[in-house]
PDB file of N, CA and C in Angstrom:
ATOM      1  N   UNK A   1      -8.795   0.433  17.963  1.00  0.00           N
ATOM      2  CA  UNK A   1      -8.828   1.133  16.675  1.00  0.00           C
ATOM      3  C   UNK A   1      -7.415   1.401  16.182  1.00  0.00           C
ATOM      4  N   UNK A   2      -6.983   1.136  15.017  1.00  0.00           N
ATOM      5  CA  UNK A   2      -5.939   1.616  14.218  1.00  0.00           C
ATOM      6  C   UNK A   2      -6.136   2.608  13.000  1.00  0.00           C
ATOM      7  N   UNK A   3      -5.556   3.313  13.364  1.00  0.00           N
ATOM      8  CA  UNK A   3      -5.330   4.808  12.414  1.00  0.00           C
ATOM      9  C   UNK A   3      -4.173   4.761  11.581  1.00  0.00           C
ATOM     10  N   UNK A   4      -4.755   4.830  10.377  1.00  0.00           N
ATOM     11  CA  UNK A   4      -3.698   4.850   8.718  1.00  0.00           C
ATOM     12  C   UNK A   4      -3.638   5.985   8.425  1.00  0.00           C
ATOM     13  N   UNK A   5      -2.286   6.440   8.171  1.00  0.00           N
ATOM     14  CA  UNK A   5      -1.946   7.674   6.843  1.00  0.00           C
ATOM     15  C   UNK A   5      -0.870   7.436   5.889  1.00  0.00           C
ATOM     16  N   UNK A   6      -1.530   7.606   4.899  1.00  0.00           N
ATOM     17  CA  UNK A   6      -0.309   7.564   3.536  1.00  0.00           C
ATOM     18  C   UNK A   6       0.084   8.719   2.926  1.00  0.00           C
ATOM     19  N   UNK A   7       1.488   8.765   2.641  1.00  0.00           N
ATOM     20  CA  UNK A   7       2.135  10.076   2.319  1.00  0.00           C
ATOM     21  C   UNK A   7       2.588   9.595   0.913  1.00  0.00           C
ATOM     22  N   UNK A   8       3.031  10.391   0.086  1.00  0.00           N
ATOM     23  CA  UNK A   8       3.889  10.029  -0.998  1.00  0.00           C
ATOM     24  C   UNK A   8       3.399   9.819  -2.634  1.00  0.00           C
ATOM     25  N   UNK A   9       2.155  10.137  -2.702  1.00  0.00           N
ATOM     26  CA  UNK A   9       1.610   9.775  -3.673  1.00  0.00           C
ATOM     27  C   UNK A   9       2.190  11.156  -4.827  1.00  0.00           C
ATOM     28  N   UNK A  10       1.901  11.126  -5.971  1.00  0.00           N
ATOM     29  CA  UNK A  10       2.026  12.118  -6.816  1.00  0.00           C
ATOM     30  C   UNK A  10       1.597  11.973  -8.108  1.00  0.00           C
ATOM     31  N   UNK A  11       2.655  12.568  -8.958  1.00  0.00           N
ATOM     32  CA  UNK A  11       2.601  13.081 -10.546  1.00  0.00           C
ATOM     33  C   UNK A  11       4.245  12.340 -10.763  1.00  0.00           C
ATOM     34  N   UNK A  12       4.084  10.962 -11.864  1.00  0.00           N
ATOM     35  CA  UNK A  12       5.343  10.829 -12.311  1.00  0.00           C
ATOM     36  C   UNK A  12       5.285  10.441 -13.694  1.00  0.00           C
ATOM     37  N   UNK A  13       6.268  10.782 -14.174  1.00  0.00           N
ATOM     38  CA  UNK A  13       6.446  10.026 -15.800  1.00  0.00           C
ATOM     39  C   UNK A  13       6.683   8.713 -15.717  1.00  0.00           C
ATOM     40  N   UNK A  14       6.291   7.581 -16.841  1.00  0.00           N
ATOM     41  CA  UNK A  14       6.509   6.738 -17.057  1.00  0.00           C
ATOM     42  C   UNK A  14       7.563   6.039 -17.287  1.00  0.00           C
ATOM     43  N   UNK A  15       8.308   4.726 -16.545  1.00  0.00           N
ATOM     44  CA  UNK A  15       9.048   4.445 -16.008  1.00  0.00           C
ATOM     45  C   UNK A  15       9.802   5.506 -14.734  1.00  0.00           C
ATOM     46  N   UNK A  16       9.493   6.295 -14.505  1.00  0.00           N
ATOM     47  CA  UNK A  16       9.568   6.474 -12.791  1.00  0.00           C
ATOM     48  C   UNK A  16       9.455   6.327 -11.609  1.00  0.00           C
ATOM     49  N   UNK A  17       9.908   6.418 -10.456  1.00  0.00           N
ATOM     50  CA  UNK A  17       9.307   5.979  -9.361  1.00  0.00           C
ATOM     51  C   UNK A  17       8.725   6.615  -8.385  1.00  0.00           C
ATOM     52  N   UNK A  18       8.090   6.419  -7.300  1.00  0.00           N
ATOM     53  CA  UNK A  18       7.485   6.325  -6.241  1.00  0.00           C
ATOM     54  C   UNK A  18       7.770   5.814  -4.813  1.00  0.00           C
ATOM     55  N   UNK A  19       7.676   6.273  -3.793  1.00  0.00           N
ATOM     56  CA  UNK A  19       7.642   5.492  -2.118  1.00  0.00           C
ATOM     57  C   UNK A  19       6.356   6.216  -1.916  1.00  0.00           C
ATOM     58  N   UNK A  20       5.614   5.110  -1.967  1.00  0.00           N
ATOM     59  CA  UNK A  20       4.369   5.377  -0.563  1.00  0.00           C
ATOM     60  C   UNK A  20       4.949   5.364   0.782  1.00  0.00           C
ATOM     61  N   UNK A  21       4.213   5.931   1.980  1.00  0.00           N
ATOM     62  CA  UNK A  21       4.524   5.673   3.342  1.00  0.00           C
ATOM     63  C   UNK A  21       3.279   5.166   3.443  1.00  0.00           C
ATOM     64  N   UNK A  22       2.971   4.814   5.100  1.00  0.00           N
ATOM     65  CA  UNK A  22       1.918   4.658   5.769  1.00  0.00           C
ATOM     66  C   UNK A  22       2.323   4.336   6.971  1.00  0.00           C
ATOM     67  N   UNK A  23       1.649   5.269   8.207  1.00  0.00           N
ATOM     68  CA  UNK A  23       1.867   5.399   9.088  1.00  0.00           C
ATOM     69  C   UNK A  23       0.956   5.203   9.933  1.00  0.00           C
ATOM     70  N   UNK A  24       1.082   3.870  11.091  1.00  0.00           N
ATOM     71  CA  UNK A  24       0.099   3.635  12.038  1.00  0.00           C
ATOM     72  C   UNK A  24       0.123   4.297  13.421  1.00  0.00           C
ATOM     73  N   UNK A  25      -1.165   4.343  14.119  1.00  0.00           N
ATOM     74  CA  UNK A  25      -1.213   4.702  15.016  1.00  0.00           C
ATOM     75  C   UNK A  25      -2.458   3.921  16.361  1.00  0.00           C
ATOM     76  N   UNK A  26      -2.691   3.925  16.845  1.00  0.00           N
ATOM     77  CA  UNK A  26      -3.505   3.278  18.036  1.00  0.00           C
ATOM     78  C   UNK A  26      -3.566   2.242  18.323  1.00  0.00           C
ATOM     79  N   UNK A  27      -4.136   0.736  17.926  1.00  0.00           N
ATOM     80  CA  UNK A  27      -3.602  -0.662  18.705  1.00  0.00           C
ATOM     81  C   UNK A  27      -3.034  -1.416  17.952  1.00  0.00           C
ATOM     82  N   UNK A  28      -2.020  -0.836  17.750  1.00  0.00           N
ATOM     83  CA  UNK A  28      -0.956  -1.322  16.541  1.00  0.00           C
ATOM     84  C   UNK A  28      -0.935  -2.869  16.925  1.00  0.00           C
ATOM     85  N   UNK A  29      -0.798  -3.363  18.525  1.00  0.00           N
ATOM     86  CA  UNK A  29      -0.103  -4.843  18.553  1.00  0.00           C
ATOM     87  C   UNK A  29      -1.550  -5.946  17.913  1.00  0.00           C
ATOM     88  N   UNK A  30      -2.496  -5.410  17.615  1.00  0.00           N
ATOM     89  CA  UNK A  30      -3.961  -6.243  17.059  1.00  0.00           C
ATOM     90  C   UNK A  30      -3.962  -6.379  15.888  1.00  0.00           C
ATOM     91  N   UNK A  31      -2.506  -5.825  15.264  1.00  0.00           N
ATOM     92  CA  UNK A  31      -2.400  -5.907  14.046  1.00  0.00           C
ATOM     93  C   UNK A  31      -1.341  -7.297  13.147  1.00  0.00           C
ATOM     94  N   UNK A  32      -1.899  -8.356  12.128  1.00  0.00           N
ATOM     95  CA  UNK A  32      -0.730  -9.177  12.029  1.00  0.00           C
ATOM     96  C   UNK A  32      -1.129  -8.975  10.370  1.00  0.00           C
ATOM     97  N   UNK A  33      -0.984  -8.159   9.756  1.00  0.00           N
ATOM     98  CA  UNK A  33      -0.405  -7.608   8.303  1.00  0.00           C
ATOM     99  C   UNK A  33      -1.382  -6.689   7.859  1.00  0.00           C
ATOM    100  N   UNK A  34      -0.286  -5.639   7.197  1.00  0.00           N
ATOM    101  CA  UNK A  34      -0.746  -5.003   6.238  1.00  0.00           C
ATOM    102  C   UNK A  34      -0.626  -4.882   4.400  1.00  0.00           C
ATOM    103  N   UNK A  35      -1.325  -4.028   4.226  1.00  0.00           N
ATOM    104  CA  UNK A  35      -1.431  -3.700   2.762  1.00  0.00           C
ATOM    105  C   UNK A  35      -1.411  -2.689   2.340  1.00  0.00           C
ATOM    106  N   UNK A  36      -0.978  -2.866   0.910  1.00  0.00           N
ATOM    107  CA  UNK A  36      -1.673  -1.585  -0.069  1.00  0.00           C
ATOM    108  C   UNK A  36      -2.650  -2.400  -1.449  1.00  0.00           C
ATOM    109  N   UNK A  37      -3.814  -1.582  -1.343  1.00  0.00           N
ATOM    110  CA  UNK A  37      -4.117  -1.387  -2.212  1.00  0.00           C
ATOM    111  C   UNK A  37      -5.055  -0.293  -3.824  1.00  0.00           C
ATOM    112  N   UNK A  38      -5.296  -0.544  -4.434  1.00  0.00           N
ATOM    113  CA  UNK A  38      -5.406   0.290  -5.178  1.00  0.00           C
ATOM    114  C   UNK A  38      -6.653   0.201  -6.267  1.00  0.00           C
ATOM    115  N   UNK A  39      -7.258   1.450  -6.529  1.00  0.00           N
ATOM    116  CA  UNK A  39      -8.391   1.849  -7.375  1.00  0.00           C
ATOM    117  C   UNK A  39      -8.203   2.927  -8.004  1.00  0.00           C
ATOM    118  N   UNK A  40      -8.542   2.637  -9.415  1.00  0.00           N
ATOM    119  CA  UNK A  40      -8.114   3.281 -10.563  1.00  0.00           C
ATOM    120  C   UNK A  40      -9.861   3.756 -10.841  1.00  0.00           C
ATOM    121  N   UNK A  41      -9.786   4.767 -11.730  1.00  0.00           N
ATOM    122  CA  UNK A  41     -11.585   5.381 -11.927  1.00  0.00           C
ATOM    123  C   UNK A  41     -12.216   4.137 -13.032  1.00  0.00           C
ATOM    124  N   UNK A  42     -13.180   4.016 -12.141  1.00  0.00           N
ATOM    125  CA  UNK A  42     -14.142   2.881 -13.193  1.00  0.00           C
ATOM    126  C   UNK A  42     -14.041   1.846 -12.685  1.00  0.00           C
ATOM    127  N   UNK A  43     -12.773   1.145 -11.541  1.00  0.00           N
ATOM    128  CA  UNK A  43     -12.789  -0.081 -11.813  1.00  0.00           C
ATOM    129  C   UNK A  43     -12.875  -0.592  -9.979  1.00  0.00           C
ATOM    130  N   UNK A  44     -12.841  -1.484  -9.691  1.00  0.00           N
ATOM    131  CA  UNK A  44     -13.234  -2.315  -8.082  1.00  0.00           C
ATOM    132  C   UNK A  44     -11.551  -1.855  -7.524  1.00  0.00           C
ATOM    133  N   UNK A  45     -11.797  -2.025  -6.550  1.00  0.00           N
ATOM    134  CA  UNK A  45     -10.179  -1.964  -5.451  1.00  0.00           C
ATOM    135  C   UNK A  45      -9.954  -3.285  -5.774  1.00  0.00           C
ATOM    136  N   UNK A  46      -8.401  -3.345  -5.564  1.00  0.00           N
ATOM    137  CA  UNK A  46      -7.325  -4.198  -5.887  1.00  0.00           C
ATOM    138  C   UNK A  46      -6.643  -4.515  -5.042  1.00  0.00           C
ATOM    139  N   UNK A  47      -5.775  -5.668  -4.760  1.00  0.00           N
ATOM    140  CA  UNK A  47      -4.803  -6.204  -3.969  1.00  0.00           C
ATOM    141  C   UNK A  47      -3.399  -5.357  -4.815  1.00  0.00           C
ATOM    142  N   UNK A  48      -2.624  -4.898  -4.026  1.00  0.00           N
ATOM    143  CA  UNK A  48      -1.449  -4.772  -4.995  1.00  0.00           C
ATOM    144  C   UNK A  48      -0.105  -5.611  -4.198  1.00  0.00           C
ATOM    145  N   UNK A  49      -0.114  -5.103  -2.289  1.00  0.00           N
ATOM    146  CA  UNK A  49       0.971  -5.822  -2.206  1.00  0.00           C
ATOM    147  C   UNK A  49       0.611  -6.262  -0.595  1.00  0.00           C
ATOM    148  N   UNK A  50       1.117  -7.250  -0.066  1.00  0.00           N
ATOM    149  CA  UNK A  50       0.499  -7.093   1.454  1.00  0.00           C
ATOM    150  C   UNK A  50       1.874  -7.826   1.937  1.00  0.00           C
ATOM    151  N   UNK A  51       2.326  -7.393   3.193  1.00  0.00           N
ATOM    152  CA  UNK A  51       2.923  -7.963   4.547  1.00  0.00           C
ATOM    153  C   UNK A  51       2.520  -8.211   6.147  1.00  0.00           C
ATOM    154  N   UNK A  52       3.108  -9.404   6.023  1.00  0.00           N
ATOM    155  CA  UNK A  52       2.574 -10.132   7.589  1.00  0.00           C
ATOM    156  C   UNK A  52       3.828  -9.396   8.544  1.00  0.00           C
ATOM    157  N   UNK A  53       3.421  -9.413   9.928  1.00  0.00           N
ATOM    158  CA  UNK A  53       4.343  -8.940  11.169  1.00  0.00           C
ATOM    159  C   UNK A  53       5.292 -10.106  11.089  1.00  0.00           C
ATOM    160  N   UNK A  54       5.498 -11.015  10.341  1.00  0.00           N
ATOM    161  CA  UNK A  54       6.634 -11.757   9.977  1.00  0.00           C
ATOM    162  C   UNK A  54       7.230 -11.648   8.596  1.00  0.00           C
ATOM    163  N   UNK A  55       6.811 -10.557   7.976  1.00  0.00           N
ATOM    164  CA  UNK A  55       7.130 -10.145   6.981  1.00  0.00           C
ATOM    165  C   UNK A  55       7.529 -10.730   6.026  1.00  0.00           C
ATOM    166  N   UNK A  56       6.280 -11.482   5.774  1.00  0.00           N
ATOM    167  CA  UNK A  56       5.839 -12.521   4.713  1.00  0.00           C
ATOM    168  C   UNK A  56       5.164 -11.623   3.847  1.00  0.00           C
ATOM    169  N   UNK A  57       5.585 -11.993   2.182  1.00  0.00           N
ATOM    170  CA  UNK A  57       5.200 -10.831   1.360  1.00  0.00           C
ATOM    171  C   UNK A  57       4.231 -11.557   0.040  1.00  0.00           C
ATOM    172  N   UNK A  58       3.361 -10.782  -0.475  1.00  0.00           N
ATOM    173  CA  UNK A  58       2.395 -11.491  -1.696  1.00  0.00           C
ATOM    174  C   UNK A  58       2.198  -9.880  -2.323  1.00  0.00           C
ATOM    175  N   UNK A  59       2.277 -10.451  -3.681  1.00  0.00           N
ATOM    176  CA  UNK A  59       1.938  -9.205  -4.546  1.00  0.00           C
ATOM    177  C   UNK A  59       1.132  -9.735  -5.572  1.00  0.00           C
ATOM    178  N   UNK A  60       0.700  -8.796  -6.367  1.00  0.00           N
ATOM    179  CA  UNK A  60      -0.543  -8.966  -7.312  1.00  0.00           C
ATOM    180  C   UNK A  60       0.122  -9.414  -8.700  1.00  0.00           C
ATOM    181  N   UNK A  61       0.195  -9.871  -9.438  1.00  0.00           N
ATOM    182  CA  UNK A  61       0.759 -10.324 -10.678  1.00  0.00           C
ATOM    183  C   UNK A  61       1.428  -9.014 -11.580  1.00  0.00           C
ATOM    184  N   UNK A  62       0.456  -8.319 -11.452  1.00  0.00           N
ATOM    185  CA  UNK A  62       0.596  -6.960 -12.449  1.00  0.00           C
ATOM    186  C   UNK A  62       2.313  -6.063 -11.569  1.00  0.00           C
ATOM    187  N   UNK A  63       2.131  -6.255 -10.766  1.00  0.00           N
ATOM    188  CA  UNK A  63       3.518  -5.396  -9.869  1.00  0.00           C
ATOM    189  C   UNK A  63       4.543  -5.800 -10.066  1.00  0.00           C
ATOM    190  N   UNK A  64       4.466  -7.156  -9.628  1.00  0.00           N
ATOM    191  CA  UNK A  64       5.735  -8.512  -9.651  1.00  0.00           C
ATOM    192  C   UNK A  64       6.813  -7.416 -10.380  1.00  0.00           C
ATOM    193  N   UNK A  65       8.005  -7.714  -9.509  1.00  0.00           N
ATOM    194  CA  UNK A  65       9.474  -7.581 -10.083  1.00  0.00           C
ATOM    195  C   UNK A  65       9.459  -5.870 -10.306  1.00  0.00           C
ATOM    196  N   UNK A  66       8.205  -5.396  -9.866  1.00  0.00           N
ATOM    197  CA  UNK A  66       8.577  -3.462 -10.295  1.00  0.00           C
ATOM    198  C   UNK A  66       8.269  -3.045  -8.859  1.00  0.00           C
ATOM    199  N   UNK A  67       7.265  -3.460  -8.238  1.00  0.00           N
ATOM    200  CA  UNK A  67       7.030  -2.766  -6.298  1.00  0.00           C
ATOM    201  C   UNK A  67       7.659  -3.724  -5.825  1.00  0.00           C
ATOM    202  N   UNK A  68       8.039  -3.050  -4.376  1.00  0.00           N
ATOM    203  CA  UNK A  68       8.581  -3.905  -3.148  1.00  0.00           C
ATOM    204  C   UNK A  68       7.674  -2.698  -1.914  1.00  0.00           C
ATOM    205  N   UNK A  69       7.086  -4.153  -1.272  1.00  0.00           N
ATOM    206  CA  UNK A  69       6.306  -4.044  -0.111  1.00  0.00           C
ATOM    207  C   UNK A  69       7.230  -4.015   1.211  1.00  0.00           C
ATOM    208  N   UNK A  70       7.362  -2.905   2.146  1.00  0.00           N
ATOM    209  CA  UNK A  70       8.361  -3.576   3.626  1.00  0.00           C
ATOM    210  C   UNK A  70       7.638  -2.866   4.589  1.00  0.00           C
ATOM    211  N   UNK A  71       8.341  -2.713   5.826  1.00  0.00           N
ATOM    212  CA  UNK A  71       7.904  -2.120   6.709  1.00  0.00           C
ATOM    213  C   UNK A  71       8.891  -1.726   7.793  1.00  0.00           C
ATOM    214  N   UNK A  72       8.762  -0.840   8.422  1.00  0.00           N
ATOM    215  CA  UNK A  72       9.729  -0.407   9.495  1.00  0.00           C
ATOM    216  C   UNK A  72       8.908  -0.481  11.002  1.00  0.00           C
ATOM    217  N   UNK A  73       9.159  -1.770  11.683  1.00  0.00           N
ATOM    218  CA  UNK A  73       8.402  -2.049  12.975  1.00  0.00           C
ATOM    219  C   UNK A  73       9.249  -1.261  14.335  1.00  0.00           C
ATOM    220  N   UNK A  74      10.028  -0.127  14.277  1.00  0.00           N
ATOM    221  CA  UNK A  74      10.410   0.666  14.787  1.00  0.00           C
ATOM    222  C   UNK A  74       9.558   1.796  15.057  1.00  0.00           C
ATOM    223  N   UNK A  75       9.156   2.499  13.457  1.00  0.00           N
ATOM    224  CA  UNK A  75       8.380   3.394  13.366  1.00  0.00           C
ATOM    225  C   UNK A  75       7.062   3.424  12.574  1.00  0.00           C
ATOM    226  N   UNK A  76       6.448   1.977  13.182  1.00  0.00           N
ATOM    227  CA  UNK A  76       5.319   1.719  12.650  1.00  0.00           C
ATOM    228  C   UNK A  76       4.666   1.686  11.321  1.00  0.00           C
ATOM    229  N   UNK A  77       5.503   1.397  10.682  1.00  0.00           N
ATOM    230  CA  UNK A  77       5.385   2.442   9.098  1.00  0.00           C
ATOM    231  C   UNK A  77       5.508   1.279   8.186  1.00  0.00           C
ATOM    232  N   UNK A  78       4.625   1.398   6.938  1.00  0.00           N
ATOM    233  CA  UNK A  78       4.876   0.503   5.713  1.00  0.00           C
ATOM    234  C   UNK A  78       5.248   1.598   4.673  1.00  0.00           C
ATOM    235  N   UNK A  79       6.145   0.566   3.611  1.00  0.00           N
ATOM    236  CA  UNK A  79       6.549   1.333   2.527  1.00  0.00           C
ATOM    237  C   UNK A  79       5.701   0.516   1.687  1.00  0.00           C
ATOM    238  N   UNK A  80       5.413   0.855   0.229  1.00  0.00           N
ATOM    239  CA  UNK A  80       5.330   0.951  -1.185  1.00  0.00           C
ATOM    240  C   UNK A  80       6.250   1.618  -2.183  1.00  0.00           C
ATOM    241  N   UNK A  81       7.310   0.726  -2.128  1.00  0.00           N
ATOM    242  CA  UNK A  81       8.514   1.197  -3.199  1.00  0.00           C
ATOM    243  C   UNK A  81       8.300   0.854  -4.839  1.00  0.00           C
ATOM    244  N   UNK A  82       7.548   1.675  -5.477  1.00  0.00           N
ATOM    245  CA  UNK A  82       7.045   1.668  -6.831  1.00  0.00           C
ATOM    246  C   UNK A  82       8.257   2.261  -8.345  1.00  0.00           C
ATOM    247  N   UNK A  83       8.857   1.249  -8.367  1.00  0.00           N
ATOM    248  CA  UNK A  83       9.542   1.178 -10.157  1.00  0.00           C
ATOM    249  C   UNK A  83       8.879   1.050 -11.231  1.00  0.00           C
ATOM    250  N   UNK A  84       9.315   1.452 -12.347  1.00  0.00           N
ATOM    251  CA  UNK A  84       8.755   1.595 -13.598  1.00  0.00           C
ATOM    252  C   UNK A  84       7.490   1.421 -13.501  1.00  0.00           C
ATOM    253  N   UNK A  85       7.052   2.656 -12.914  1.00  0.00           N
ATOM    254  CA  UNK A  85       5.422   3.255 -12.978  1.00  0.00           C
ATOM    255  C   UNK A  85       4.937   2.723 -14.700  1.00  0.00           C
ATOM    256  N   UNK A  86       3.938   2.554 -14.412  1.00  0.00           N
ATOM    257  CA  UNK A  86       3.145   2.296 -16.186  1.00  0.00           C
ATOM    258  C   UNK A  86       2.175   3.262 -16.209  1.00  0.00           C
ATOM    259  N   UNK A  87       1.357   4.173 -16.720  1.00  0.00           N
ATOM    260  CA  UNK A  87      -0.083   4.723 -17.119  1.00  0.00           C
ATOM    261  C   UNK A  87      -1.099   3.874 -16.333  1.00  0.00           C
ATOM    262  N   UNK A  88      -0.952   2.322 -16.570  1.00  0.00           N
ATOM    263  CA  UNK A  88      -2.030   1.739 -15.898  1.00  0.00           C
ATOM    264  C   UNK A  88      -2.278   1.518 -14.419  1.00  0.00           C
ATOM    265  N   UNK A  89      -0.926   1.750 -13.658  1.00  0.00           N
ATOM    266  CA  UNK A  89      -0.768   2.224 -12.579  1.00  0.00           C
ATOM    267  C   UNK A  89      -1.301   3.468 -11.520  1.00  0.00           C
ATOM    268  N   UNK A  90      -1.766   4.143 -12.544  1.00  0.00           N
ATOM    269  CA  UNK A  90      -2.636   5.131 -11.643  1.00  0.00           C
ATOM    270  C   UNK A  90      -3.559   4.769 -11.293  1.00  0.00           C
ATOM    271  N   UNK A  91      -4.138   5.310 -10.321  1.00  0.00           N
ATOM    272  CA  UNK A  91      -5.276   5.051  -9.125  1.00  0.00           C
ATOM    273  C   UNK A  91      -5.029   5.271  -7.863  1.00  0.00           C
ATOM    274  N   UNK A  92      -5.770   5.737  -7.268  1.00  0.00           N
ATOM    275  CA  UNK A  92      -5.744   6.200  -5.481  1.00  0.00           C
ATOM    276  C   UNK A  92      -5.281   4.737  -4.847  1.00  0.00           C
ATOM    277  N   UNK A  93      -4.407   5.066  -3.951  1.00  0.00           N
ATOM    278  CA  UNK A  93      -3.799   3.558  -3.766  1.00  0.00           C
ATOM    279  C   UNK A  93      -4.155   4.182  -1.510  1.00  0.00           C
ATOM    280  N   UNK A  94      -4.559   3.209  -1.818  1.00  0.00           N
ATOM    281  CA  UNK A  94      -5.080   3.070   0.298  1.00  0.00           C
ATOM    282  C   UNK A  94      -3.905   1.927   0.814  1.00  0.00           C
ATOM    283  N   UNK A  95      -3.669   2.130   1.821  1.00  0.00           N
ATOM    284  CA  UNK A  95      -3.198   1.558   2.910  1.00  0.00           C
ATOM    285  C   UNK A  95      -4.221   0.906   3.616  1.00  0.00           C
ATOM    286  N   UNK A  96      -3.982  -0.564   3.950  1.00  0.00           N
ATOM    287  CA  UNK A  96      -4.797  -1.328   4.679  1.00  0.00           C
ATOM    288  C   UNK A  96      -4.560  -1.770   5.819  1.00  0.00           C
ATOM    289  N   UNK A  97      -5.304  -2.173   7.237  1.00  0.00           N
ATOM    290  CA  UNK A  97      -4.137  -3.214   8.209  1.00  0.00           C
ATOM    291  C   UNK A  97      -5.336  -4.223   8.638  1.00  0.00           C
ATOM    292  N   UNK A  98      -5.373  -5.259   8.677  1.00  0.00           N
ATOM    293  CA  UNK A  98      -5.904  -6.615   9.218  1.00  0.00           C
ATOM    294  C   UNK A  98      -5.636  -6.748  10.556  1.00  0.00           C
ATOM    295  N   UNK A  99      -6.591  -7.194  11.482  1.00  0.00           N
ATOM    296  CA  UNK A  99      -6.766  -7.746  12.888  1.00  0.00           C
ATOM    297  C   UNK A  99      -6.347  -9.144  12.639  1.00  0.00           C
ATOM    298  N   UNK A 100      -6.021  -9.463  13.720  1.00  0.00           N
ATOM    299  CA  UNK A 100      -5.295 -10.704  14.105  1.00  0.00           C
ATOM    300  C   UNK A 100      -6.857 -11.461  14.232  1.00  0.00           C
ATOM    301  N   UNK A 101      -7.877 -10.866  14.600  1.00  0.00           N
ATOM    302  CA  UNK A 101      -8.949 -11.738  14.829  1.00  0.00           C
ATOM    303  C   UNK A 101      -9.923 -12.041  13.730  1.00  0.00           C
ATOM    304  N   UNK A 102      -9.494 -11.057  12.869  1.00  0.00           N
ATOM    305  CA  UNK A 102     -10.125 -11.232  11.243  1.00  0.00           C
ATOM    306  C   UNK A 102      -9.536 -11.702  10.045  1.00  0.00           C
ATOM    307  N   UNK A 103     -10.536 -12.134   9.061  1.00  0.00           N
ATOM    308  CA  UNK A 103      -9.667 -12.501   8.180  1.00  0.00           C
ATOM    309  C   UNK A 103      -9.763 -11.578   6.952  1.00  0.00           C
ATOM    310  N   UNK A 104     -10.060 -10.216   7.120  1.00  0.00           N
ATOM    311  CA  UNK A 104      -9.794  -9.224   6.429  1.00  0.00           C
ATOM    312  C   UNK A 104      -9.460  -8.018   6.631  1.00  0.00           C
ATOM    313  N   UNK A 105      -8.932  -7.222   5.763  1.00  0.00           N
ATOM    314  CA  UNK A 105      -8.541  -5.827   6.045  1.00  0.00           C
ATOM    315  C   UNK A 105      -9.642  -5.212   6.910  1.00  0.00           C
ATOM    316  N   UNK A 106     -10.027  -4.531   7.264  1.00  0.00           N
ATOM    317  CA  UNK A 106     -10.665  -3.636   8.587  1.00  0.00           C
ATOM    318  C   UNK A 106     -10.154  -2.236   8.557  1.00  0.00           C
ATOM    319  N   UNK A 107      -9.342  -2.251   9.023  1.00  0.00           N
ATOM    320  CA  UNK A 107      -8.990  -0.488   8.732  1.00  0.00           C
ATOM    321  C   UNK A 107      -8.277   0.172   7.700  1.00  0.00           C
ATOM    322  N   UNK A 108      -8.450   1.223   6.936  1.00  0.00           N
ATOM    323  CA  UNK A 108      -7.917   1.878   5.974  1.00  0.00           C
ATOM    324  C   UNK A 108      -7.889   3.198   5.901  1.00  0.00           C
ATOM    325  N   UNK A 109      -6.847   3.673   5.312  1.00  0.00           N
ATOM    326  CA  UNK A 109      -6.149   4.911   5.383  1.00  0.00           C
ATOM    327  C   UNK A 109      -7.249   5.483   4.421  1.00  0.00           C
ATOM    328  N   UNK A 110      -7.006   7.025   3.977  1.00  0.00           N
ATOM    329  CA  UNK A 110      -7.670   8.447   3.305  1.00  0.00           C
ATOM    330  C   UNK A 110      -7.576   7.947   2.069  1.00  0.00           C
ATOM    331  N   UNK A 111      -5.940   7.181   1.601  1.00  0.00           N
ATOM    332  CA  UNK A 111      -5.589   7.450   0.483  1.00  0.00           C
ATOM    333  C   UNK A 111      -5.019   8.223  -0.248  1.00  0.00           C
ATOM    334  N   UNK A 112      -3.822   7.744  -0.991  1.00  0.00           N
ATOM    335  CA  UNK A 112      -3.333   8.725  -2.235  1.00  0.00           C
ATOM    336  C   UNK A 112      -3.066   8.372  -3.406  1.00  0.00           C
ATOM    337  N   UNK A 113      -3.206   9.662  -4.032  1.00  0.00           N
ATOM    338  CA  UNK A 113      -3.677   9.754  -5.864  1.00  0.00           C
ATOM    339  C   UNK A 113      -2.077   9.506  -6.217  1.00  0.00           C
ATOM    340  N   UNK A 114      -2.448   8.473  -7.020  1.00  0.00           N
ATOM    341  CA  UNK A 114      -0.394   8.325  -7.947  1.00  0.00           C
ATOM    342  C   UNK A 114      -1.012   8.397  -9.276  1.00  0.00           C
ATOM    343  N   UNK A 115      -0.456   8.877  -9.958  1.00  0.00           N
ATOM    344  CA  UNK A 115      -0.802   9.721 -11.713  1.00  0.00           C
ATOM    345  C   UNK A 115       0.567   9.119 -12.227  1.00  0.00           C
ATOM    346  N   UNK A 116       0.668   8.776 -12.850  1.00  0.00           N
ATOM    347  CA  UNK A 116       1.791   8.405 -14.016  1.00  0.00           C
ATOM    348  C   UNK A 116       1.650   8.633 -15.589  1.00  0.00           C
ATOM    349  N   UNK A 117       1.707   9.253 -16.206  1.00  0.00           N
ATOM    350  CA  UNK A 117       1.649  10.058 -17.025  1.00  0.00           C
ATOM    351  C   UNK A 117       2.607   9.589 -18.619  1.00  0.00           C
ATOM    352  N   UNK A 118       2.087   8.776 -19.417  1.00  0.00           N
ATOM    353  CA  UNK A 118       2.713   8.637 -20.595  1.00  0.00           C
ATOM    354  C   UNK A 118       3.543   9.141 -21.104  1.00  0.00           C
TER     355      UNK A 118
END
């Protein structure tokens, strides 16, 4: 089992920024990438950004050139480094992590609310 928590979410004005964290815990080495992604009210969860344990990176079209996805394999931890927040950017954004034996996300964090505000 792997255990997600994400820190960092908030209240920002438009064009502002953001760092998500996310912090793993239990069989971290079963893990070969994570994610973030995100749900806004009304609409399906989203891909926004994902990295492989070779820190191979894919982002969603809508982000391109404003988030950067990384990770710190020291302290188990992914970032979500979020620039020029938009309005359409809000939504509870989860932390994801994928098994090496699957070919999908599997475990996910609580979640946090990012508000960006016109």
């Amino acid at each position: 089992q792997v255990q997600l928590v994400e820190s960092g979410g908030g209240l920002v004005q438009a064009g502002g920024s953001l760092r998500l964290s996310c912090a793993a815990s239990g069989s971290i080495f079963s893990i070969n990438a994570m994610g973030w992604y995100r749900q806004a009210p009304g609409k399906q969860r989203e891909l926004v950004a994902t990295i492989t344990t070779g820190t191979r990176t894919n982002y969603a079209d809508s982000v391109k050139g404003r988030f950067t996805i990384s990770r710190d394999n020291a302290k188990n931890t992914v970032y979500l480094q979020m620039n020029s927040l938009k309005p359409e950017d809000t939504a509870v954004y989860y932390c994801a992590a994928k098994p090496r034996e699957r070919s999908g996300y599997e475990y996910w964090g609580q979640g946090t609310q990012v508000t960006v505000s016109s």
